[in-house]
C-alpha atoms as a PDB file:
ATOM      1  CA  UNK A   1      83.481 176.331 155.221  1.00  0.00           C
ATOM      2  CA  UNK A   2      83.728 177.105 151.290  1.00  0.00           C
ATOM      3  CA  UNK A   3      87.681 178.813 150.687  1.00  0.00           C
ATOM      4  CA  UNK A   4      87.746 182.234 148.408  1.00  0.00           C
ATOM      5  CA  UNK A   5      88.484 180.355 145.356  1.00  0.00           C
ATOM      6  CA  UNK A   6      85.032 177.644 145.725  1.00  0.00           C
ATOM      7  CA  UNK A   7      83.227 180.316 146.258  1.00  0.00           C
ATOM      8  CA  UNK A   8      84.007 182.813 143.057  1.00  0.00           C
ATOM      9  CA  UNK A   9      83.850 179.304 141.270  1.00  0.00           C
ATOM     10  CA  UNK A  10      80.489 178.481 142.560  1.00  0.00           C
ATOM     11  CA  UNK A  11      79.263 181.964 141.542  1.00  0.00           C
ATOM     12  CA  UNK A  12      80.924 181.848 138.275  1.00  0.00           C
ATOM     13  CA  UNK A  13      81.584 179.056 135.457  1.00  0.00           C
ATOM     14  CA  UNK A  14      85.402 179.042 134.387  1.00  0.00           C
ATOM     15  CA  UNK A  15      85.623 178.400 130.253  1.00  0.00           C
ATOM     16  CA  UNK A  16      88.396 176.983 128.789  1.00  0.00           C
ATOM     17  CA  UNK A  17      88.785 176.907 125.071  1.00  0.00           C
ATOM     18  CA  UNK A  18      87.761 173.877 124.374  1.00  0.00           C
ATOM     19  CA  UNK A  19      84.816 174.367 126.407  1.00  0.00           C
ATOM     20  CA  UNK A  20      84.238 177.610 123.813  1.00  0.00           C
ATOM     21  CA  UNK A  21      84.581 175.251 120.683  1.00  0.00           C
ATOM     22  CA  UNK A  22      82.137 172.760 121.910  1.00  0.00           C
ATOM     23  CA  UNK A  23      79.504 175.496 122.332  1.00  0.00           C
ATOM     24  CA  UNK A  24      80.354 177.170 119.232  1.00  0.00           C
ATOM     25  CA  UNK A  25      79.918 174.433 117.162  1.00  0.00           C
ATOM     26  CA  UNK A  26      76.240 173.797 118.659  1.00  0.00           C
ATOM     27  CA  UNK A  27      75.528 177.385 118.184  1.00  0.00           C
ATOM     28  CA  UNK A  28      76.386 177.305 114.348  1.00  0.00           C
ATOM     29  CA  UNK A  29      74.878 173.491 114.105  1.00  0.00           C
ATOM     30  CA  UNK A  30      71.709 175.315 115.723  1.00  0.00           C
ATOM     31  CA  UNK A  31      71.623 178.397 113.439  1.00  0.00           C
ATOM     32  CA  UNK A  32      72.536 176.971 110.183  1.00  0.00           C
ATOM     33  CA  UNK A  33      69.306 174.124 111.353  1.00  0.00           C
ATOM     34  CA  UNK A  34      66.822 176.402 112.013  1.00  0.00           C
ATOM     35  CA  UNK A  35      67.781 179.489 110.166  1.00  0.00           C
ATOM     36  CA  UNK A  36      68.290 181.600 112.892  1.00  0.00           C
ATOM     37  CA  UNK A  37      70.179 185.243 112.237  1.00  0.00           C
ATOM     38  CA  UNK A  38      72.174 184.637 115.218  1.00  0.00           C
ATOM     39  CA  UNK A  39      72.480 182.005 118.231  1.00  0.00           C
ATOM     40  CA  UNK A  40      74.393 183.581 121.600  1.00  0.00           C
ATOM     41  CA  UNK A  41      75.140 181.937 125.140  1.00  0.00           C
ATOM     42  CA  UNK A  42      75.207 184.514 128.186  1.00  0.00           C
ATOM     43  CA  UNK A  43      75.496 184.484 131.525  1.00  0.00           C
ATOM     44  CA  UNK A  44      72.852 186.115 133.550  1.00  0.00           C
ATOM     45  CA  UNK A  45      74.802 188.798 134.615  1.00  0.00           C
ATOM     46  CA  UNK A  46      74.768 189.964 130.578  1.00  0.00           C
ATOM     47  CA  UNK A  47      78.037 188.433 130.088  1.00  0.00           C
ATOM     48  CA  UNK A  48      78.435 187.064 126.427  1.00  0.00           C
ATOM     49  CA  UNK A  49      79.867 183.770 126.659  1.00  0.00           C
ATOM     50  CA  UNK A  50      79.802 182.617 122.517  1.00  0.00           C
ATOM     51  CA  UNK A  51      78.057 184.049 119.613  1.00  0.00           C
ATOM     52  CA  UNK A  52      77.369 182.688 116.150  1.00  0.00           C
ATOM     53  CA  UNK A  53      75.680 183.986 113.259  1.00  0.00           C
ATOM     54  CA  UNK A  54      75.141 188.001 112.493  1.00  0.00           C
ATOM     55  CA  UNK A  55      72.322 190.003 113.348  1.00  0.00           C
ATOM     56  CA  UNK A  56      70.931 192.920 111.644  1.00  0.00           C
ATOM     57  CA  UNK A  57      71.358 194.620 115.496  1.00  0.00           C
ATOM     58  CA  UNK A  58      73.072 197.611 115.710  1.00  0.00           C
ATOM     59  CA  UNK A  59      75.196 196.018 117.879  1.00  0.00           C
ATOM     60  CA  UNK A  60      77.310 193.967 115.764  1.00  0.00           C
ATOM     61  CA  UNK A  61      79.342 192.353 118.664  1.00  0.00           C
ATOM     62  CA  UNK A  62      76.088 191.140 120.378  1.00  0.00           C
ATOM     63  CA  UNK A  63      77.547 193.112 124.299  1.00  0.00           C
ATOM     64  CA  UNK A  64      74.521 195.454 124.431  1.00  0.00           C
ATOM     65  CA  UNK A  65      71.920 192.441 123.456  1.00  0.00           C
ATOM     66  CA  UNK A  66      73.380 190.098 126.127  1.00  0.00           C
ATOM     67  CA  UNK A  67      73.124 193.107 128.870  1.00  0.00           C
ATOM     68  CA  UNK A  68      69.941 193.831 127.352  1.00  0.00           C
ATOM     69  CA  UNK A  69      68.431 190.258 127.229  1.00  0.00           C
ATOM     70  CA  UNK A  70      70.012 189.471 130.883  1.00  0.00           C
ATOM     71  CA  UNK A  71      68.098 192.440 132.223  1.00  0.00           C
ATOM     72  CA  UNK A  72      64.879 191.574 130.289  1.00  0.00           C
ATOM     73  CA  UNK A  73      64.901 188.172 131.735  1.00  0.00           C
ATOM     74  CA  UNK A  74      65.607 188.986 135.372  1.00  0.00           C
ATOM     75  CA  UNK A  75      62.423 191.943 135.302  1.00  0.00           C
ATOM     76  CA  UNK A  76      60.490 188.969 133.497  1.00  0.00           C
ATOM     77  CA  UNK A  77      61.256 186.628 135.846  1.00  0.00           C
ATOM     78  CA  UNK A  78      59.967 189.157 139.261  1.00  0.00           C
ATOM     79  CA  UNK A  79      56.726 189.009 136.845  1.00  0.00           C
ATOM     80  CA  UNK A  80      56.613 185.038 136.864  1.00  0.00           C
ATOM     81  CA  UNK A  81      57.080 185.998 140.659  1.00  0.00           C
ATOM     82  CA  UNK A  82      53.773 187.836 140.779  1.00  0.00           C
ATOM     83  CA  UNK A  83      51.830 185.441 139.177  1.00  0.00           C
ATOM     84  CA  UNK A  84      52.769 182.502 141.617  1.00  0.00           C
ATOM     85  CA  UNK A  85      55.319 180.940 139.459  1.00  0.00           C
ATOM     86  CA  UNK A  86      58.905 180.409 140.378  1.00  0.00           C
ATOM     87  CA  UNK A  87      60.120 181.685 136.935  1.00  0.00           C
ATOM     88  CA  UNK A  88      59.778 181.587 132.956  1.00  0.00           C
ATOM     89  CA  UNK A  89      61.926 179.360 131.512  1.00  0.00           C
ATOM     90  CA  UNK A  90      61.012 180.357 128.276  1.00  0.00           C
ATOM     91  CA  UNK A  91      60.861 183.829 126.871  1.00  0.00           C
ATOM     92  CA  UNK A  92      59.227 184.466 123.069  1.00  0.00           C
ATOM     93  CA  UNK A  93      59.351 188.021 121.551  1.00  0.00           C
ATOM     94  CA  UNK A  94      58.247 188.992 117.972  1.00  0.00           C
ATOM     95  CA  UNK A  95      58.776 191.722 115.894  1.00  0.00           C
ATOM     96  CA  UNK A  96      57.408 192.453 112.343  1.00  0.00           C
ATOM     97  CA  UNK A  97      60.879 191.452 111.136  1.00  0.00           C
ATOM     98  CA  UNK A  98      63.128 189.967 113.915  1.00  0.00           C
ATOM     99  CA  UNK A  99      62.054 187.927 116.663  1.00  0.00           C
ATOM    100  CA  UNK A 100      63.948 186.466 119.528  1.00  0.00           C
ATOM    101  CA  UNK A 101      63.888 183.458 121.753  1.00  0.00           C
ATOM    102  CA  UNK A 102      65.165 183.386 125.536  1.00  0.00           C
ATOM    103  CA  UNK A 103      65.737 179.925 127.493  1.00  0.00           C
ATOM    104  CA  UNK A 104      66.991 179.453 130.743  1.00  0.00           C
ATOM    105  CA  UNK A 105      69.809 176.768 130.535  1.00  0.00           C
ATOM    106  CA  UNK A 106      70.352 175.459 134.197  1.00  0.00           C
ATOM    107  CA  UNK A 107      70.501 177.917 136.671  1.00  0.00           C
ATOM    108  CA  UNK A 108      73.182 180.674 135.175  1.00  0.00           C
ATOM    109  CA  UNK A 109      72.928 181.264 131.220  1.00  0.00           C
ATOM    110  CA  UNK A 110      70.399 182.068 128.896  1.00  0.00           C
ATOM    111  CA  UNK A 111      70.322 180.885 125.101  1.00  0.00           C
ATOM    112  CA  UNK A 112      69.608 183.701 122.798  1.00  0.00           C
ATOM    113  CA  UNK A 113      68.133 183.107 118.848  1.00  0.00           C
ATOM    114  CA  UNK A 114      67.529 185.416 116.405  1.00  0.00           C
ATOM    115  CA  UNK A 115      65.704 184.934 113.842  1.00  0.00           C
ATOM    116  CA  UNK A 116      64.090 186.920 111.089  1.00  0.00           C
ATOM    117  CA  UNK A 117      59.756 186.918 110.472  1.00  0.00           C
ATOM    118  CA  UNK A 118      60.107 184.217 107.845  1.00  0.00           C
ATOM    119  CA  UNK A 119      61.027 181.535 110.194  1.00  0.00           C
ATOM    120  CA  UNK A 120      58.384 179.581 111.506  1.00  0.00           C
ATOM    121  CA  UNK A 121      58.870 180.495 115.706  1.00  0.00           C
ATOM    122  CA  UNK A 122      58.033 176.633 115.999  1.00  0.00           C
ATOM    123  CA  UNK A 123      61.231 175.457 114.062  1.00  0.00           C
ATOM    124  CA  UNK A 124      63.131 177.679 116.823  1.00  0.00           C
ATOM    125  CA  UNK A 125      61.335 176.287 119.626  1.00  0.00           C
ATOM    126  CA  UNK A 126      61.577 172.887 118.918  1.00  0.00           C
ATOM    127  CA  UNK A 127      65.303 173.097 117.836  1.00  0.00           C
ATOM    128  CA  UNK A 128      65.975 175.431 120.842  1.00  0.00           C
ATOM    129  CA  UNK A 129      64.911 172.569 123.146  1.00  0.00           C
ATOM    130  CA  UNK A 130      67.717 170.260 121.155  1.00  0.00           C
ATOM    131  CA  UNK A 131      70.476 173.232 121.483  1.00  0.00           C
ATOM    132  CA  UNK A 132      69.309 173.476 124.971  1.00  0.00           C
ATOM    133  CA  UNK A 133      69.728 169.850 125.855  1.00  0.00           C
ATOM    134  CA  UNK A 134      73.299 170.228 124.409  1.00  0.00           C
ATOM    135  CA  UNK A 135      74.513 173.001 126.099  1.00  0.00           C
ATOM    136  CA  UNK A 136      73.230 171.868 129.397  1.00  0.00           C
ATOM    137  CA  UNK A 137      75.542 169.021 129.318  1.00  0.00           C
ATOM    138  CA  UNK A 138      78.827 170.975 127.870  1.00  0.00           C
ATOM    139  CA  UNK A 139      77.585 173.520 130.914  1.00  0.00           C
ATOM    140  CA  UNK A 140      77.159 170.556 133.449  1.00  0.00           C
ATOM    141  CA  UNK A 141      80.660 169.127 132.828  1.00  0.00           C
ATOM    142  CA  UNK A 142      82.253 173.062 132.841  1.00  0.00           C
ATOM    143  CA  UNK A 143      80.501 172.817 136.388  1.00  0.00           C
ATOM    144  CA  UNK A 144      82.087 169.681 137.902  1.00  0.00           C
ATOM    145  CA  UNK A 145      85.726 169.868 136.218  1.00  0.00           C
ATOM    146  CA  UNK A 146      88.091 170.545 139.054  1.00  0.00           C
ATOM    147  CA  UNK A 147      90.430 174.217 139.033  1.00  0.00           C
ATOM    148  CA  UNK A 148      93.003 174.014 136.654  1.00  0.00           C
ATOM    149  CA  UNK A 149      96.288 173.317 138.944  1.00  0.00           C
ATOM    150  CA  UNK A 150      97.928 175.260 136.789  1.00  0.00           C
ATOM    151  CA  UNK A 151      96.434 178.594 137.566  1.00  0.00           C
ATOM    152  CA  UNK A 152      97.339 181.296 139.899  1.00  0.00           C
ATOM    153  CA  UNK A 153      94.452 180.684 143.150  1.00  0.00           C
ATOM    154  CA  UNK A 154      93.228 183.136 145.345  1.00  0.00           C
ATOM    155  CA  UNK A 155      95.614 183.140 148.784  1.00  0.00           C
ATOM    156  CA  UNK A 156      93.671 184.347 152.020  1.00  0.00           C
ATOM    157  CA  UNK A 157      94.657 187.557 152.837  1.00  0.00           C
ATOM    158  CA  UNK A 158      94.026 188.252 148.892  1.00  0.00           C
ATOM    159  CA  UNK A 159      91.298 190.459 150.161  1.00  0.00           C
ATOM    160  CA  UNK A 160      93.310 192.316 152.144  1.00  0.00           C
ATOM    161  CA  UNK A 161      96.170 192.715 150.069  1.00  0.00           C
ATOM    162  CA  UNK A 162      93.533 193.939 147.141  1.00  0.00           C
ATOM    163  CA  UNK A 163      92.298 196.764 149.353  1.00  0.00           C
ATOM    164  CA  UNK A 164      95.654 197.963 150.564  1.00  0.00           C
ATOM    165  CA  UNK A 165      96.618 197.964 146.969  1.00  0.00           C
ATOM    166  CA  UNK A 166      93.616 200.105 146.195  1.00  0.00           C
ATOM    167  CA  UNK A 167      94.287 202.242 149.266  1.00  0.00           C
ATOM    168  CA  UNK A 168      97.592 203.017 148.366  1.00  0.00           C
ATOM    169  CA  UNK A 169      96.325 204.429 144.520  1.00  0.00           C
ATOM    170  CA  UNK A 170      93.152 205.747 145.729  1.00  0.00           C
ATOM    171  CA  UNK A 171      93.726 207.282 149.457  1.00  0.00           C
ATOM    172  CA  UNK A 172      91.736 205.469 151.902  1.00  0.00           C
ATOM    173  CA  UNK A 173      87.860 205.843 150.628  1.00  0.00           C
END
């Protein structure tokens, strides 16, 4: 039997700082290489995780793209469904002035570039594949790095305690 805490970890990678700095520094490595406008690690669930780089995007803090792209990828990959595939790894889209570049890192984040119509989409895909190679091992050893000790854990009744807490503000939904 997997306790409370294992299983929130499972779901969800834990980032500590210096995991941040280690994938911040192969974003920038990766967008000062290839020219990209902007290089951003997200979680599936549309979570940003790091950003570096600016984008001519309305949204400056790159939020709505990571909901946006998360959401893109999981409709894209029911299509790779249809067609007898288990999924795309690899997602490509390209504007007349801004085009972007999805991959599936592992099983839980996506890399994000994007770059503007004067880089050649081969530069990005071949230096995507290096950036992906490096974030898949930063990821990996996020993965298999015990709980900090130090941290508050999950007891188990927090459940119940979290729904009599929310009883007591709310009424009893």
């Amino acid at each position: 039997m997997v306790s409370e805490n294992e299983a929130l970890r499972l779901r969800r990678l834990v980032f500590y700082t210096a995991d941040i700095d280690r994938i911040n520094a192969v974003l920038l490595t990766f967008v000062r290489k290839s020219g990209a406008t902007s290089a951003l690690l997200i979680d599936q669930e549309g979570h940003l995780v790091a950003r570096q780089g600016f984008s001519e995007a309305k949204s400056k803090d790159g939020s709505a793209m990571a909901a946006l792209v998360a959401g893109s990828f999981a409709s894209t990959r029911e299509v790779a469904k249809l067609l007898g595939e288990s999924e795309f790894r690899t997602l490509f889209h390209q504007g007349p002035h801004q085009s972007i570049s999805v991959i599936l890192i592992g099983e839980r984040t996506l890399q994000v570039a994007v770059f503007p119509s004067a880089v050649k989409p081969g530069m990005v895909q071949v230096l995507g594949k290096e950036l992906a190679n490096q974030l898949e091992v930063i990821l990996a050893e996020a993965a298999k790095r015990p709980p900090d000790a130090t941290q508050p854990q999950l007891g188990s009744g927090f459940s119940d305690a979290m729904k009599d807490q929310l009883d007591n503000l709310f009424g009893n939904l």
